[in-house]
N, C-alpha and C. Protein backbone atom coordinates (compact mmCIF):
# COMPACT_ATOMS: atom_id res chain seq x y z
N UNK A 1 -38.14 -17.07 16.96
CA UNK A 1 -37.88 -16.59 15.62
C UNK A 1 -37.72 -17.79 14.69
N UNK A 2 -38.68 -17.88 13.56
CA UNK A 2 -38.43 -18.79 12.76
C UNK A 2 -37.51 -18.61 11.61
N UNK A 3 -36.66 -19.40 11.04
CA UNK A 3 -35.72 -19.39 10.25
C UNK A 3 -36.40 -19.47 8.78
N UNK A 4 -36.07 -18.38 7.68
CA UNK A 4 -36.57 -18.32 6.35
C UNK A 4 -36.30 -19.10 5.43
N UNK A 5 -36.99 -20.22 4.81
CA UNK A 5 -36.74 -20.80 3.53
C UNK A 5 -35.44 -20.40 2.80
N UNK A 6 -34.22 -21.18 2.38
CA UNK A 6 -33.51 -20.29 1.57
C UNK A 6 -33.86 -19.91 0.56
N UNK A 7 -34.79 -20.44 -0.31
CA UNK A 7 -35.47 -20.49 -1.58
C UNK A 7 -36.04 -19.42 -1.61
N UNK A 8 -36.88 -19.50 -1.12
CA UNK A 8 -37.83 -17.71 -0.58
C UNK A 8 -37.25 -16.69 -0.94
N UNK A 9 -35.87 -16.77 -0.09
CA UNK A 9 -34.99 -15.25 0.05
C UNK A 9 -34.37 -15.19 -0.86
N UNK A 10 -34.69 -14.85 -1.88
CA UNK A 10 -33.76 -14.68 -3.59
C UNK A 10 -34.33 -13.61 -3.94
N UNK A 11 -32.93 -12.58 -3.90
CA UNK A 11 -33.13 -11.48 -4.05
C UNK A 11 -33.11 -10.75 -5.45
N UNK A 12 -33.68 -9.56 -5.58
CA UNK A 12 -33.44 -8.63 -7.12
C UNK A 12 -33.25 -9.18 -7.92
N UNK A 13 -31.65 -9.17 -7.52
CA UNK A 13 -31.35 -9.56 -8.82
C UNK A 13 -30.69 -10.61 -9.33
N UNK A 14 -31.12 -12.16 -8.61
CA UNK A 14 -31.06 -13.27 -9.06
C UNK A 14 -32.61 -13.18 -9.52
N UNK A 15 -33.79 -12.81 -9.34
CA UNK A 15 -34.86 -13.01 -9.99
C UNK A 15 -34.76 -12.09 -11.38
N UNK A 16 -34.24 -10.86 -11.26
CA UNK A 16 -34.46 -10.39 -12.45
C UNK A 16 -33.14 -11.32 -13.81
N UNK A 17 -32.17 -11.56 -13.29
CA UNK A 17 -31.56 -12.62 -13.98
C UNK A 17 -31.89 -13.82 -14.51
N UNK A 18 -33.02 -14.33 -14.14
CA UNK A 18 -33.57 -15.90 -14.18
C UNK A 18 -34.74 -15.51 -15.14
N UNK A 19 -35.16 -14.20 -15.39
CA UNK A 19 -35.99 -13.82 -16.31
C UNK A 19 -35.59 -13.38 -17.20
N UNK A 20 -34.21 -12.66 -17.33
CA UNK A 20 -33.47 -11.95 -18.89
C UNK A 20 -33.03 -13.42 -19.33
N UNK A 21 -32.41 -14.63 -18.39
CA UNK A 21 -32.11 -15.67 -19.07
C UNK A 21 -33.39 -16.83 -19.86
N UNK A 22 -34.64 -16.73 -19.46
CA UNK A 22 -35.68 -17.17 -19.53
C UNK A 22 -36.08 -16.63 -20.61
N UNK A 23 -35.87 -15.51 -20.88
CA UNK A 23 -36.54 -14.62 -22.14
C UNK A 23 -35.48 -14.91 -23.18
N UNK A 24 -34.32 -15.09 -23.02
CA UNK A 24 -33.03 -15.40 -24.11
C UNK A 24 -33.72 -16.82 -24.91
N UNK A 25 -33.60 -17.45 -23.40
CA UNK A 25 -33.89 -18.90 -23.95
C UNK A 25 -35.11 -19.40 -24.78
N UNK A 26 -36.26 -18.60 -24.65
CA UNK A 26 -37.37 -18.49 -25.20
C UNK A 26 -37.03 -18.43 -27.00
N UNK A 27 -36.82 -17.08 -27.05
CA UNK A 27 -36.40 -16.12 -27.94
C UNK A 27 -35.52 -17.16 -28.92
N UNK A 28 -34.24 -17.76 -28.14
CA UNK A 28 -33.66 -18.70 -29.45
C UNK A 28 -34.43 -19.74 -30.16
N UNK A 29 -35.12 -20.26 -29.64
CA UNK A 29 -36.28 -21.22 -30.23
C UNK A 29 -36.47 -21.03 -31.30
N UNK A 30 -36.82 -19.42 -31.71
CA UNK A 30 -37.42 -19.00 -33.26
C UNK A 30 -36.11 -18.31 -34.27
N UNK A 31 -35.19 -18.70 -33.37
CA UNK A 31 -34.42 -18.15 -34.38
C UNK A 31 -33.93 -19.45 -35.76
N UNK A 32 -33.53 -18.57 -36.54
CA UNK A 32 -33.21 -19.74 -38.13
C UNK A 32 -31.72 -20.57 -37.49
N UNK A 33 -31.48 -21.57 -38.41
CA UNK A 33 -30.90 -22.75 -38.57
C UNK A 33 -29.18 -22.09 -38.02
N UNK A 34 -28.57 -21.19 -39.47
CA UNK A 34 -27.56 -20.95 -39.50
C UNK A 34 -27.21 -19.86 -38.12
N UNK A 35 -28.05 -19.19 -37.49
CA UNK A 35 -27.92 -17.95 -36.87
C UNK A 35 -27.42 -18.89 -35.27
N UNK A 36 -28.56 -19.92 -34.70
CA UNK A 36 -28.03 -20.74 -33.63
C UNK A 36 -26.57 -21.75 -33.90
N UNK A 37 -26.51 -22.10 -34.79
CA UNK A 37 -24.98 -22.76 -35.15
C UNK A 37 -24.05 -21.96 -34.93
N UNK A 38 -24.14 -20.48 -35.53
CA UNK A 38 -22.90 -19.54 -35.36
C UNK A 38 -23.12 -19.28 -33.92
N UNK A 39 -23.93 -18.91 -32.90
CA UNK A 39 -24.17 -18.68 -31.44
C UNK A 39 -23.54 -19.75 -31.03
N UNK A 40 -24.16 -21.10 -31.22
CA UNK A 40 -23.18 -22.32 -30.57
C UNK A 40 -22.00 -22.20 -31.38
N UNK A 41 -21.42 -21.93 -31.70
CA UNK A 41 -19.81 -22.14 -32.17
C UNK A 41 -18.74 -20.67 -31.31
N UNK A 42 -19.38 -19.86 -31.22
CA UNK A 42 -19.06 -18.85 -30.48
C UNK A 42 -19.18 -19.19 -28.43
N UNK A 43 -20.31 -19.53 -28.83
CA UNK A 43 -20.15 -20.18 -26.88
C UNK A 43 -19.08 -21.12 -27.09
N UNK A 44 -19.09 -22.14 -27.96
CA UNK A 44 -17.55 -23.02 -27.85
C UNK A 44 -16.28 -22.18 -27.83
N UNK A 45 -15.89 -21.56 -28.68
CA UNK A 45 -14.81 -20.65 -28.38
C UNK A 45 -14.86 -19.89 -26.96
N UNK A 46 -15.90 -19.40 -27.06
CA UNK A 46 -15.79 -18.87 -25.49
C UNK A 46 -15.32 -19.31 -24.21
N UNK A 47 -16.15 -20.48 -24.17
CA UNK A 47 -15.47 -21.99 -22.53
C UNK A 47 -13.99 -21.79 -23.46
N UNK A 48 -13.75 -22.44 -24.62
CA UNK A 48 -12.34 -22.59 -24.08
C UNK A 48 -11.39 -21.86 -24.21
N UNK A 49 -11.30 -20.25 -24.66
CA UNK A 49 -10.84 -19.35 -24.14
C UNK A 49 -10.81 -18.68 -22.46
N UNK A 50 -11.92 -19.42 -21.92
CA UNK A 50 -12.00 -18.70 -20.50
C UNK A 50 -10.83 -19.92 -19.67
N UNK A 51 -10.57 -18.73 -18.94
CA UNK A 51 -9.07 -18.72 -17.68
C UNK A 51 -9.83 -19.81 -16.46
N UNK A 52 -8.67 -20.18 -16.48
CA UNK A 52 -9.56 -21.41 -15.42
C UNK A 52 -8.26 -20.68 -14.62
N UNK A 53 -9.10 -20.60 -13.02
CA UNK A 53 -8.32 -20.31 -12.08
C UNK A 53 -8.22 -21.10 -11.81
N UNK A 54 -6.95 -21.26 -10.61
CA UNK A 54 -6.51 -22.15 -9.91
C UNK A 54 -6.12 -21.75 -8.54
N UNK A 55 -6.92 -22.58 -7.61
CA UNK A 55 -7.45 -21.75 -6.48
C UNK A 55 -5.84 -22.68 -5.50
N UNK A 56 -5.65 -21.84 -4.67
CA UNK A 56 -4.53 -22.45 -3.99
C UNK A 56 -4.72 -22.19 -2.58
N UNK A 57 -4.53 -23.27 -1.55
CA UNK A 57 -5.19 -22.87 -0.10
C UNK A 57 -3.87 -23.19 0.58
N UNK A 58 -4.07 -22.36 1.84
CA UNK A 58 -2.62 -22.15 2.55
C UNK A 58 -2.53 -23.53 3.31
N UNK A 59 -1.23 -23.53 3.27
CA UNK A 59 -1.52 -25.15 3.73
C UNK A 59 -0.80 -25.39 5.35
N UNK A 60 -0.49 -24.10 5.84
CA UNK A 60 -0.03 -23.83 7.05
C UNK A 60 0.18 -22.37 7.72
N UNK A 61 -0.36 -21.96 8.63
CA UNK A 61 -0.59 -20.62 9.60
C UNK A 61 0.56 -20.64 10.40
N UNK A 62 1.76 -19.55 10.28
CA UNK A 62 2.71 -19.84 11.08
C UNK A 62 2.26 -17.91 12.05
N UNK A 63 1.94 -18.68 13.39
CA UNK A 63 1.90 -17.23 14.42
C UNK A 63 3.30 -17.41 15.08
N UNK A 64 3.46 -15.88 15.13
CA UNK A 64 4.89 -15.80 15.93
C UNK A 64 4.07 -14.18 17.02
N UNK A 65 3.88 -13.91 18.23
CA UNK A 65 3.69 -12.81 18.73
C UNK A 65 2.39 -12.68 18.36
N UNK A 66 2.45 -11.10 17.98
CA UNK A 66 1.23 -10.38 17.36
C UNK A 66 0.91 -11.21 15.86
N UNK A 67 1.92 -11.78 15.12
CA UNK A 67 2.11 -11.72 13.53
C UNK A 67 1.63 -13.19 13.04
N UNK A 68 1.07 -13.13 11.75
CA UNK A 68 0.45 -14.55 11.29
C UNK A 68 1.28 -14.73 9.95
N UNK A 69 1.45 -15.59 9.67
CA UNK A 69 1.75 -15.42 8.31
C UNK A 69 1.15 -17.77 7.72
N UNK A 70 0.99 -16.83 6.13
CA UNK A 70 -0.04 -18.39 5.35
C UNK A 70 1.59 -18.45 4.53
N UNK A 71 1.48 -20.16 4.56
CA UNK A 71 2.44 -20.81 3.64
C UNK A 71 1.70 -21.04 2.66
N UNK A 72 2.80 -21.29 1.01
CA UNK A 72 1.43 -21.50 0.58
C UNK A 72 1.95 -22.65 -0.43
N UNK A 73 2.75 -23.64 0.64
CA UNK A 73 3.30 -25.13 0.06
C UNK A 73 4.81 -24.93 -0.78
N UNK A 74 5.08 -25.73 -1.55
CA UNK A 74 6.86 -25.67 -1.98
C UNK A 74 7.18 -24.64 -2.56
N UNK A 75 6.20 -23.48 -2.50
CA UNK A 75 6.42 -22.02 -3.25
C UNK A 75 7.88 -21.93 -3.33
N UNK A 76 8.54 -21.54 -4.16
CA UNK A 76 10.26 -21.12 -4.21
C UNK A 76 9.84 -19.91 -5.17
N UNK A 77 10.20 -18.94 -4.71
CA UNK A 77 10.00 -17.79 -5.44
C UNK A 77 10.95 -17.61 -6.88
N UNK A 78 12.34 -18.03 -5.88
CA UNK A 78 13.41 -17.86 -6.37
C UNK A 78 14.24 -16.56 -6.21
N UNK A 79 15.20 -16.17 -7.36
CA UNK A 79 16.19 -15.04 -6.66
C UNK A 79 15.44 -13.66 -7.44
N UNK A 80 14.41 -13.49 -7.83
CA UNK A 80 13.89 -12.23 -8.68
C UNK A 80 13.08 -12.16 -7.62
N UNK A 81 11.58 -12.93 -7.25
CA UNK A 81 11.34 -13.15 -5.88
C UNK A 81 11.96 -12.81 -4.68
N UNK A 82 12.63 -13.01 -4.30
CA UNK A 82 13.64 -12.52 -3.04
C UNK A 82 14.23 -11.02 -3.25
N UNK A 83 15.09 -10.60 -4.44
CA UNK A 83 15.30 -9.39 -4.92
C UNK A 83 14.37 -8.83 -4.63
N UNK A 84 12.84 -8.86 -5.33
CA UNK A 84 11.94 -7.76 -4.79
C UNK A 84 11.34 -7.80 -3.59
N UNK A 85 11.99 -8.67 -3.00
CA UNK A 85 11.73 -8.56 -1.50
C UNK A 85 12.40 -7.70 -0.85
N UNK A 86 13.53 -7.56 -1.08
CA UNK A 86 14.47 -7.10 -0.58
C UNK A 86 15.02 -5.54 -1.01
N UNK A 87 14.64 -5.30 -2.25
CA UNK A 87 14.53 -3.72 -2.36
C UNK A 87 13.99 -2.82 -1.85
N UNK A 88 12.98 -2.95 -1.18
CA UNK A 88 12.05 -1.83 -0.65
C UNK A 88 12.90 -1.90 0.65
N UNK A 89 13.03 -2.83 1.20
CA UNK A 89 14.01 -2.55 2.20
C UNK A 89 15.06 -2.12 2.39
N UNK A 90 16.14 -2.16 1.10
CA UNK A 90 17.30 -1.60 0.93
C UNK A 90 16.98 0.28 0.67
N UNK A 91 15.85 0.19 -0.38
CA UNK A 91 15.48 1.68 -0.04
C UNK A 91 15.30 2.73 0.89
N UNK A 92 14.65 1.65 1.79
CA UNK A 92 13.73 2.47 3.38
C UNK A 92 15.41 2.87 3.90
N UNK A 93 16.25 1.99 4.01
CA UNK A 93 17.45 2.38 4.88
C UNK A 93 18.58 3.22 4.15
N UNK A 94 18.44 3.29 2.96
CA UNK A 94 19.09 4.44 2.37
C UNK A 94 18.51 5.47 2.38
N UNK A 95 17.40 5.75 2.27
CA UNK A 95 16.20 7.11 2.71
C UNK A 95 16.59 7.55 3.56
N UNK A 96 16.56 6.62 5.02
CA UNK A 96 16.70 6.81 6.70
C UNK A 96 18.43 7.77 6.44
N UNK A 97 19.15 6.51 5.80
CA UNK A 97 20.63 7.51 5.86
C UNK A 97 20.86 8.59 5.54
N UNK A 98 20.29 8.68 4.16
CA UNK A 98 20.39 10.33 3.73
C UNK A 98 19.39 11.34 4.47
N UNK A 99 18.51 11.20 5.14
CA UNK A 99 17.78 11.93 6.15
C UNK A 99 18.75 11.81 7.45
N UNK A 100 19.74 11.48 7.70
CA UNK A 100 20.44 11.45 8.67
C UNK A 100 21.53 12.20 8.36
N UNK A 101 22.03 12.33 7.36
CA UNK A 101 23.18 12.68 6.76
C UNK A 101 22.94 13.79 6.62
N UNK A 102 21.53 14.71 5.58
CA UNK A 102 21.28 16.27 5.67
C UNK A 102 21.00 16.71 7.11
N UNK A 103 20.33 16.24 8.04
CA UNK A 103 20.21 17.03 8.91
C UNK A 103 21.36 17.12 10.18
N UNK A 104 22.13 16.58 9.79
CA UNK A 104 23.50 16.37 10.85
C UNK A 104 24.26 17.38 9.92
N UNK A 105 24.29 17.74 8.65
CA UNK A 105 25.01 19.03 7.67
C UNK A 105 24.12 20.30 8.17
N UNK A 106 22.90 20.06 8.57
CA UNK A 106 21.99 21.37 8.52
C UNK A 106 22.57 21.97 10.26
N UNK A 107 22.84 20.75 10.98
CA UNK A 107 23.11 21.42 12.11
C UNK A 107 24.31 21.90 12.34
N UNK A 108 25.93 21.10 11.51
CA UNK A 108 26.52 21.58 12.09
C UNK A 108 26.59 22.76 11.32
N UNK A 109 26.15 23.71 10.39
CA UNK A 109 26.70 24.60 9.51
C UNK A 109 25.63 25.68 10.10
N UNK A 110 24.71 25.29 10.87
CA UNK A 110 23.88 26.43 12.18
C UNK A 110 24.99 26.29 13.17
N UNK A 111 25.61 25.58 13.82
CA UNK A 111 26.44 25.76 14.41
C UNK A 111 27.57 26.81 14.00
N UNK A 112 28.41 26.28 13.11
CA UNK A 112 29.13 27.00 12.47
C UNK A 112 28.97 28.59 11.78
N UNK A 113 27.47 28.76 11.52
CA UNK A 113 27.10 30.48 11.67
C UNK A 113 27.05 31.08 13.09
N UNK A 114 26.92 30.11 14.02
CA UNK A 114 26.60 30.81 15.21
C UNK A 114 28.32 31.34 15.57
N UNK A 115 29.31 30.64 15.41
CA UNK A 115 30.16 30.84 15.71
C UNK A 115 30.89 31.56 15.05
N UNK A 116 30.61 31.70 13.65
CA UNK A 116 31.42 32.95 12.92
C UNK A 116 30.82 34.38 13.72
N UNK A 117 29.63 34.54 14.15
CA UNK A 117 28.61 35.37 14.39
C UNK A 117 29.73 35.88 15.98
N UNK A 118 30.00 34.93 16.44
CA UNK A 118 30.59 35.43 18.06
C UNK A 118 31.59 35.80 17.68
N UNK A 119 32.64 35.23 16.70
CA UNK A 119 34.43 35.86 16.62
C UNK A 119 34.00 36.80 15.80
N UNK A 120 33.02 37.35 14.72
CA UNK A 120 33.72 38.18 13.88
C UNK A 120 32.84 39.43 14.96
N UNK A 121 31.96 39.37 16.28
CA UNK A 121 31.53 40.35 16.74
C UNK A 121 32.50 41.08 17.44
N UNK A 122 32.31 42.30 17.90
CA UNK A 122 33.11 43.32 18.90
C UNK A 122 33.48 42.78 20.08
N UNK A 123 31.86 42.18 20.49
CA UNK A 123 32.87 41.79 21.77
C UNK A 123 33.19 40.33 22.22
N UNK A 124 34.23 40.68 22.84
CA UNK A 124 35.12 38.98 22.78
C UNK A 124 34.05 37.88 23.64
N UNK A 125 34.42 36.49 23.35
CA UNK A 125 33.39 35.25 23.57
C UNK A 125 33.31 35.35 25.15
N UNK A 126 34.18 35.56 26.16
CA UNK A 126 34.23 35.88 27.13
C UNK A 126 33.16 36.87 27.95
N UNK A 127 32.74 37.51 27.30
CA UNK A 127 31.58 38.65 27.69
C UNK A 127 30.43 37.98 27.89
N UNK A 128 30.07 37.12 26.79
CA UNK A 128 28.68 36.54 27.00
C UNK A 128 28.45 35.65 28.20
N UNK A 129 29.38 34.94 28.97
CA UNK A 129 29.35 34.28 30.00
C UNK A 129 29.59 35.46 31.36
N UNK A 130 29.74 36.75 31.07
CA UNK A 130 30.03 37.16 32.26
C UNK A 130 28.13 37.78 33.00
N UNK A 131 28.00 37.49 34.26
CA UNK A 131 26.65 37.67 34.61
C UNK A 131 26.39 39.36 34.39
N UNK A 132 27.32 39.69 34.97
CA UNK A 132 27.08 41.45 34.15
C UNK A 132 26.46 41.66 33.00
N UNK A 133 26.90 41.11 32.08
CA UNK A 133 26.58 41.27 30.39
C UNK A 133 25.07 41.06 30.42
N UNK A 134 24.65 39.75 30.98
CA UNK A 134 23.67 39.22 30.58
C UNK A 134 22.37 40.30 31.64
N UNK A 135 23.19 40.98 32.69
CA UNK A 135 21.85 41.87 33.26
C UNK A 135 21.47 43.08 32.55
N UNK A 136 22.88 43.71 31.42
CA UNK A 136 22.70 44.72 30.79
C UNK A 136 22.10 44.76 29.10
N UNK A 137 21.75 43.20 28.78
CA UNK A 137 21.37 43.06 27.91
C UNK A 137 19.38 43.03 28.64
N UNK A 138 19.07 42.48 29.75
CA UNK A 138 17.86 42.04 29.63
C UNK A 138 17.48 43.57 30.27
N UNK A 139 18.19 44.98 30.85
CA UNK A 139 17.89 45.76 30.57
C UNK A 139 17.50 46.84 29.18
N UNK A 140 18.75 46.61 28.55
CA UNK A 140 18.36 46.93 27.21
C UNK A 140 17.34 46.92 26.41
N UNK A 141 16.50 45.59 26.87
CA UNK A 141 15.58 44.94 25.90
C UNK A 141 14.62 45.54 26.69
N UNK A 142 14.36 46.18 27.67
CA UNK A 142 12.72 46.50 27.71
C UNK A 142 12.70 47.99 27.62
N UNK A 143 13.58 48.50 26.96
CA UNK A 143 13.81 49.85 26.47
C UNK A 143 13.14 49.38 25.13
């Protein structure tokens, strides 16, 4: 297998780009005096309105286990930084509590119906443990 020219392989739409820019560039040639001055004074504003990034590379891979984590040099976040670090976490475990807290109320107050349910019935709590009871109930039921 022979390897393709990179030149060659230029696709869509870097060719159709190299022709809308080709046709621009043409095109200004005939334009009047004042019309290219205001174009160049507008591309000047333009560069120096545009955002220059600033690219920042990790400058150390710390693996622990499964987990990676990128430094990304004397970063100090500081304490607003750290705060929102630290909220979502303070959230998750107040969530967890109050989901712990309703359903430990939901059970004992099912509890607590079950048991109004046995004293305020006829017959005393004692019955339900006796094996008698429980053969004349599973007769009952297929009546």
């Amino acid at each position: 297998m022979t390897k393709l020219d990179p030149t060659q392989n230029v696709s869509y739409q870097d060719r159709l780009g190299r022709n809308i820019a080709a046709r621009l560039s043409d095109t200004t040639l005939t334009l009047p005096n004042d019309i290219s001055e205001r174009l160049k004074a507008a591309r000047m504003q333009a560069v120096a309105k545009r955002k220059v990034v600033k690219l920042q590379t990790a400058t150390s891979v710390n693996t622990q286990g499964g987990a990676a984590t990128l430094n990304a040099g004397d970063f100090d976040g500081g304490f607003w930084s750290r705060l929102g670090a630290v909220i979502p976490l303070l959230a998750l475990v107040a969530g967890l509590l109050t989901i712990a807290v309703v359903q430990e109320q939901q059970r004992v107050n099912e509890i607590a119906d079950v048991d109004v349910e046995l004293l305020a019935d006829d017959l005393p709590p004692a019955a339900y443990t006796d094996p008698g009871f429980a053969h004349f109930l599973s007769i009952n039921r297929r009546d």
